[in-house]
N, C-alpha and C. Protein backbone atom coordinates (compact mmCIF):
# COMPACT_ATOMS: atom_id res chain seq x y z
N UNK A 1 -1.31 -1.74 -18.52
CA UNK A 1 -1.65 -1.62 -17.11
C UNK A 1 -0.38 -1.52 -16.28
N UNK A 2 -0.54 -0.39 -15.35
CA UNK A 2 0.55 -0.53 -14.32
C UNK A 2 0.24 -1.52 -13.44
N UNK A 3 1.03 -2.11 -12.72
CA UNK A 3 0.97 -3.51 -11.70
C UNK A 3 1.91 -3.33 -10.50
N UNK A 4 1.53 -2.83 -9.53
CA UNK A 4 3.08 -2.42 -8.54
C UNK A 4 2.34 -3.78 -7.39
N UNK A 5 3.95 -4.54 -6.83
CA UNK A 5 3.51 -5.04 -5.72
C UNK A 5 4.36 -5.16 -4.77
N UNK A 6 3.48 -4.61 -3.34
CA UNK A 6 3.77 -3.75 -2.25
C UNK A 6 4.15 -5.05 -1.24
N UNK A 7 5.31 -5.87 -0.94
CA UNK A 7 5.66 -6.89 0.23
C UNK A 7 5.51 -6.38 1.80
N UNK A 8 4.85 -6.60 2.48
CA UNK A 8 4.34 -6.65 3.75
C UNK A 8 5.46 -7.09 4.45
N UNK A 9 6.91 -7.77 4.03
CA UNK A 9 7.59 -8.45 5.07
C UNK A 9 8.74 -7.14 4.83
N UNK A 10 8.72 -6.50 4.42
CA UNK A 10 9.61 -5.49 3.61
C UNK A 10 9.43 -4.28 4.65
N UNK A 11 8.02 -3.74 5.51
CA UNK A 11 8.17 -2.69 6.00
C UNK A 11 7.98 -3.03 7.34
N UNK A 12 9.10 -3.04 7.91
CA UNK A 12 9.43 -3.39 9.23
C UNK A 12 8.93 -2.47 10.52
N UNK A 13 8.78 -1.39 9.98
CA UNK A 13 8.58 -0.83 11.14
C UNK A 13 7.82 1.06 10.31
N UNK A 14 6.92 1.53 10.88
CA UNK A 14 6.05 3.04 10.54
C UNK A 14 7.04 3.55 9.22
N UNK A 15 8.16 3.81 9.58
CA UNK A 15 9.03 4.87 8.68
C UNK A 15 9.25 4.50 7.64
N UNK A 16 9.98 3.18 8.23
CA UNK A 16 10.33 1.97 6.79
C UNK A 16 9.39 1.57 5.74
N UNK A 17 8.11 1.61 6.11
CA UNK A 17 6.81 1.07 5.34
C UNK A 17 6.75 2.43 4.51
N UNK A 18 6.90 3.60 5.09
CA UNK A 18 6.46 4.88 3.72
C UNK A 18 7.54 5.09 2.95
N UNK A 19 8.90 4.83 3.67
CA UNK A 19 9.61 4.77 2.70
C UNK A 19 9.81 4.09 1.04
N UNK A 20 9.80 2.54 1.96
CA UNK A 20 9.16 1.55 0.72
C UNK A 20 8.19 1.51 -0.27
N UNK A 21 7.09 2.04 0.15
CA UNK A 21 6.08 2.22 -0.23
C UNK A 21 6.03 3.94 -1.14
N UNK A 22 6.99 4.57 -1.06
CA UNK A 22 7.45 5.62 -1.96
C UNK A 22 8.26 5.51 -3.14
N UNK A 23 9.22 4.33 -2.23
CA UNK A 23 10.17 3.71 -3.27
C UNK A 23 9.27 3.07 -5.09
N UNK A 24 8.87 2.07 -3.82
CA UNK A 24 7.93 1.39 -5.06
C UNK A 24 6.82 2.03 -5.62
N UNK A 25 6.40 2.99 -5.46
CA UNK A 25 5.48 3.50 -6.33
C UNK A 25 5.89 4.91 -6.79
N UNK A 26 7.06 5.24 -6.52
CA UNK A 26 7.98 6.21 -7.27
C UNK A 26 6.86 7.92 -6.97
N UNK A 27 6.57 7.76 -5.57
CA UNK A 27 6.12 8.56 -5.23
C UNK A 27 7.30 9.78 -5.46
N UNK A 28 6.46 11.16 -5.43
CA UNK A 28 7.53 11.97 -5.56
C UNK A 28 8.70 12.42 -4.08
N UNK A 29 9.55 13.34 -4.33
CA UNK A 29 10.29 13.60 -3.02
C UNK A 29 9.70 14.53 -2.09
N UNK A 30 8.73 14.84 -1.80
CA UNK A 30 8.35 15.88 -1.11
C UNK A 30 7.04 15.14 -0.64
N UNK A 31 7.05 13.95 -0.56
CA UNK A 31 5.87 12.62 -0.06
C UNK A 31 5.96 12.51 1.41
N UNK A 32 5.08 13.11 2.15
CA UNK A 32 5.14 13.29 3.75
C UNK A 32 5.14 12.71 4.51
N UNK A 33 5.40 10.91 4.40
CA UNK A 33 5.25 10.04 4.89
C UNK A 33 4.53 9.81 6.28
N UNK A 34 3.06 10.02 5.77
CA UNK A 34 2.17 9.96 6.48
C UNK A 34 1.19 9.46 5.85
N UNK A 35 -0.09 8.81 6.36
CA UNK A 35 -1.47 8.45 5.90
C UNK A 35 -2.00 9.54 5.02
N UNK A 36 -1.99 11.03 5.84
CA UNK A 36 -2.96 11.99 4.46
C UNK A 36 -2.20 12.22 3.44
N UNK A 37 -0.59 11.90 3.54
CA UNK A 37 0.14 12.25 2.31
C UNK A 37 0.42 11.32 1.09
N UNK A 38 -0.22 9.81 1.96
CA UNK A 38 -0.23 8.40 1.04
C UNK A 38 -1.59 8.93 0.61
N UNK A 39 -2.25 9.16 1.01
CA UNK A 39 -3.72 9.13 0.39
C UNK A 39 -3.91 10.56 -0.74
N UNK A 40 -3.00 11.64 -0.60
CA UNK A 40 -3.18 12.44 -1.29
C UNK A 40 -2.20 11.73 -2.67
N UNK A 41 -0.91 10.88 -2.52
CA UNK A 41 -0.06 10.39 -3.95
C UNK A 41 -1.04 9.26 -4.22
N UNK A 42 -1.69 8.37 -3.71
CA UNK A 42 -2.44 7.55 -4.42
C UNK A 42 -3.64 8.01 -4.81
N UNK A 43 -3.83 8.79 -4.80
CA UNK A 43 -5.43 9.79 -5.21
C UNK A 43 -4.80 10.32 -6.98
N UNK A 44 -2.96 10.39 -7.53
CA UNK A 44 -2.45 10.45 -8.64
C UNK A 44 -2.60 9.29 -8.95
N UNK A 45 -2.79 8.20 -9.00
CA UNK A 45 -3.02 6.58 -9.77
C UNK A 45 -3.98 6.85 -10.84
N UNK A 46 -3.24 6.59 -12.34
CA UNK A 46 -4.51 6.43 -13.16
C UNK A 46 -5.32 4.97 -13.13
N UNK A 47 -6.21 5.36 -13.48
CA UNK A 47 -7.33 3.89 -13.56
C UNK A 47 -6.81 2.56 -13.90
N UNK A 48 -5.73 2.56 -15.16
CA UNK A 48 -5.35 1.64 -15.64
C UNK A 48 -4.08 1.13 -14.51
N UNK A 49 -4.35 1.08 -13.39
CA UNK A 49 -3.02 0.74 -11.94
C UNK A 49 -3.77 -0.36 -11.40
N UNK A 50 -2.91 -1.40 -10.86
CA UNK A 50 -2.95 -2.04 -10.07
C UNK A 50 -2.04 -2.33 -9.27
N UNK A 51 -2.50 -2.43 -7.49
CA UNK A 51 -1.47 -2.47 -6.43
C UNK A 51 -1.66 -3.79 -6.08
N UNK A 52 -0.81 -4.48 -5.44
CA UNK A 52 -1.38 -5.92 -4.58
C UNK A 52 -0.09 -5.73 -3.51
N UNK A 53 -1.05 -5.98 -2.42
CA UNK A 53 -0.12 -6.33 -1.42
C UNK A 53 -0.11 -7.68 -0.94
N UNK A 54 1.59 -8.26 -1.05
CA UNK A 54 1.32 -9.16 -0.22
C UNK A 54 1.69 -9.50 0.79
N UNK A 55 1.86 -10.68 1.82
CA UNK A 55 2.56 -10.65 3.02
C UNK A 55 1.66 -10.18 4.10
N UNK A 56 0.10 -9.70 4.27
CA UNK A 56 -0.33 -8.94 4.86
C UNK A 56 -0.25 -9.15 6.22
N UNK A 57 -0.07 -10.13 6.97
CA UNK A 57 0.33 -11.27 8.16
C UNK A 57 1.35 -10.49 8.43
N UNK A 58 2.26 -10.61 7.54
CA UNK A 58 3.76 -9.96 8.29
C UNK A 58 3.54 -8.62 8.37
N UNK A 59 3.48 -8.05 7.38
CA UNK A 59 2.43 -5.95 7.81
C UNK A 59 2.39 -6.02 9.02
N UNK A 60 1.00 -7.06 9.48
CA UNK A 60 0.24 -6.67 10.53
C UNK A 60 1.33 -7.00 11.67
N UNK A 61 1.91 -8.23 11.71
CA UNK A 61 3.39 -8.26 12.98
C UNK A 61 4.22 -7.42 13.13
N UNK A 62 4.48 -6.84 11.95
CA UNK A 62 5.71 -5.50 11.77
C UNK A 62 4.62 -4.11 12.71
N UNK A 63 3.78 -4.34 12.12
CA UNK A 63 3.05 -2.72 12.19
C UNK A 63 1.98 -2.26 13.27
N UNK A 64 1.89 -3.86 13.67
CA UNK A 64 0.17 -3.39 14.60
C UNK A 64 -1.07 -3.01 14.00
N UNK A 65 -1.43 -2.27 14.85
CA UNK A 65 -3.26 -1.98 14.29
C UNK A 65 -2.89 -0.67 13.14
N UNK A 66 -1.45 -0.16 12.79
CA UNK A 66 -0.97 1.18 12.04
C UNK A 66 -1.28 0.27 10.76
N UNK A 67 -1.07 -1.04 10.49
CA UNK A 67 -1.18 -1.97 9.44
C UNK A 67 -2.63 -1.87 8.59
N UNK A 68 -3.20 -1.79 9.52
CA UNK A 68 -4.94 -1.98 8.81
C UNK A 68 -5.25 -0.94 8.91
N UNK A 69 -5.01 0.39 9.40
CA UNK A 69 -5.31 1.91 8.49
C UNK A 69 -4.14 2.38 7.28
N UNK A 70 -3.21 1.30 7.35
CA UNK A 70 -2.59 1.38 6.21
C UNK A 70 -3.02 1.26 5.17
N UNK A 71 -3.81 -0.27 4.92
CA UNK A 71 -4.37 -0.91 3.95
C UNK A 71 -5.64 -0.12 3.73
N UNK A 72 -6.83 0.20 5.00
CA UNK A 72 -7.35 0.89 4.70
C UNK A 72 -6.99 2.48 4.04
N UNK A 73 -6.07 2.93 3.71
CA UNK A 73 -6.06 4.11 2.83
C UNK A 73 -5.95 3.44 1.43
N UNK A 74 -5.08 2.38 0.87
CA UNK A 74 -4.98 2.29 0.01
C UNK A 74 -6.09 1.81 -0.68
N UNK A 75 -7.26 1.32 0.17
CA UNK A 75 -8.81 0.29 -0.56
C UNK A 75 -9.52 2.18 -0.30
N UNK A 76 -9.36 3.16 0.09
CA UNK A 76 -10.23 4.21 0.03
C UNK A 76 -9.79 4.38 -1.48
N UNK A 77 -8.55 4.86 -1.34
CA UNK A 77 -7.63 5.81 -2.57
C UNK A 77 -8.14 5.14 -3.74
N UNK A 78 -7.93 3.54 -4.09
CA UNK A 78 -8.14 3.04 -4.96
C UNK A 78 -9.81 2.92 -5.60
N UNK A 79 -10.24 2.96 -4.18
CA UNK A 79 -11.82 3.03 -4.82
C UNK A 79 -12.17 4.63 -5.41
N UNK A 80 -11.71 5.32 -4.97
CA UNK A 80 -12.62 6.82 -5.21
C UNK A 80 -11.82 7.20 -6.44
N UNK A 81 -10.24 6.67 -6.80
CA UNK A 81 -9.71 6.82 -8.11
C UNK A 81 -9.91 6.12 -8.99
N UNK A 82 -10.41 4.99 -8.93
CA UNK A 82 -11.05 3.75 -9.83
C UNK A 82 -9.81 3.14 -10.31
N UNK A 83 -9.25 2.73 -9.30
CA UNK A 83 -8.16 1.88 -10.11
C UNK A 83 -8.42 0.24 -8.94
N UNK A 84 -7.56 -0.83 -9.11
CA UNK A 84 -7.23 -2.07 -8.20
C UNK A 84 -6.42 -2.00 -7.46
N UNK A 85 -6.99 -2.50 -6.20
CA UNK A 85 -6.15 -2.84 -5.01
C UNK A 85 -6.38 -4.02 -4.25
N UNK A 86 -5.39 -4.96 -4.08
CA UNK A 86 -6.00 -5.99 -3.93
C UNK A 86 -4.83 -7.14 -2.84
N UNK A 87 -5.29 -7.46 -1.72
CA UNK A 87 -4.86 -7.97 -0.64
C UNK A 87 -4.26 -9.81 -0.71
N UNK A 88 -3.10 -9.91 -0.71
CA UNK A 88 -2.95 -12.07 -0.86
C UNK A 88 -2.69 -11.42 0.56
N UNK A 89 -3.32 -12.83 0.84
CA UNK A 89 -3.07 -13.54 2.03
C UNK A 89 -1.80 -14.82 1.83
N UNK A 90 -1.11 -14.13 3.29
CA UNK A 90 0.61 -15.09 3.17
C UNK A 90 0.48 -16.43 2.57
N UNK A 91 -0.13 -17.05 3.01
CA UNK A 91 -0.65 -18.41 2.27
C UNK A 91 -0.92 -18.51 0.64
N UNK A 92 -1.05 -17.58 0.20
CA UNK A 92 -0.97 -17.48 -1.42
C UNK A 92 -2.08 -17.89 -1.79
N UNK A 93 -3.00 -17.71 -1.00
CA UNK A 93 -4.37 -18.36 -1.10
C UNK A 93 -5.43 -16.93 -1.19
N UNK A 94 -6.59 -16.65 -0.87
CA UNK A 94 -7.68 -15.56 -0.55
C UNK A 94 -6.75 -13.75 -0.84
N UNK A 95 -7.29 -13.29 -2.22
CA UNK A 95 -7.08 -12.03 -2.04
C UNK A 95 -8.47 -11.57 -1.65
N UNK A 96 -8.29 -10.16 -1.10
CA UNK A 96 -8.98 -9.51 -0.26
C UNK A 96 -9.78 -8.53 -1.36
């Protein structure tokens, strides 16, 4: 199983988050750092992947309401590709 995990305190700000989020999932170079272009590289995830993000608290301080259509692409992508995606809460307590 692949296992990538995506830190929420890490993408500070729109640009920084696709960057990171290219970084770590070794998206390719021509990744448009945008929502339809995250949703078109995570639509490549084979089944056997799992993402977890954590930190989601800090996301949402870094990012605003851009935070939760963030997450929401990655719970679309992951569902319609059949792989895991799965949310801790900063507290290390309730994944999503």
């Amino acid at each position: 199983m692949n296992v990538f995990v995506l830190d929420g305190k890490k993408m500070t700000g729109i640009g920084e988050a696709h960057r990171y989020i290219a970084k770590t999932l070794s998206f390719p170079e021509y990744y448009g750092q945008n929502l339809d272009a995250l949703a078109d590289c995570l639509s490549e995830f084979p089944k056997n992947t799992c993402i977890v993000l954590v930190n989601k608290k800090e996301l949402e301080k870094m990012l605003g309401p851009y935070a939760r259509r963030l997450i929401a692409v990655f719970e679309y992508a992951a569902d319609e590709a059949g792989y895991s995606f799965a949310v801790c809460n900063d507290d290390g307590g309730d994944i999503n």
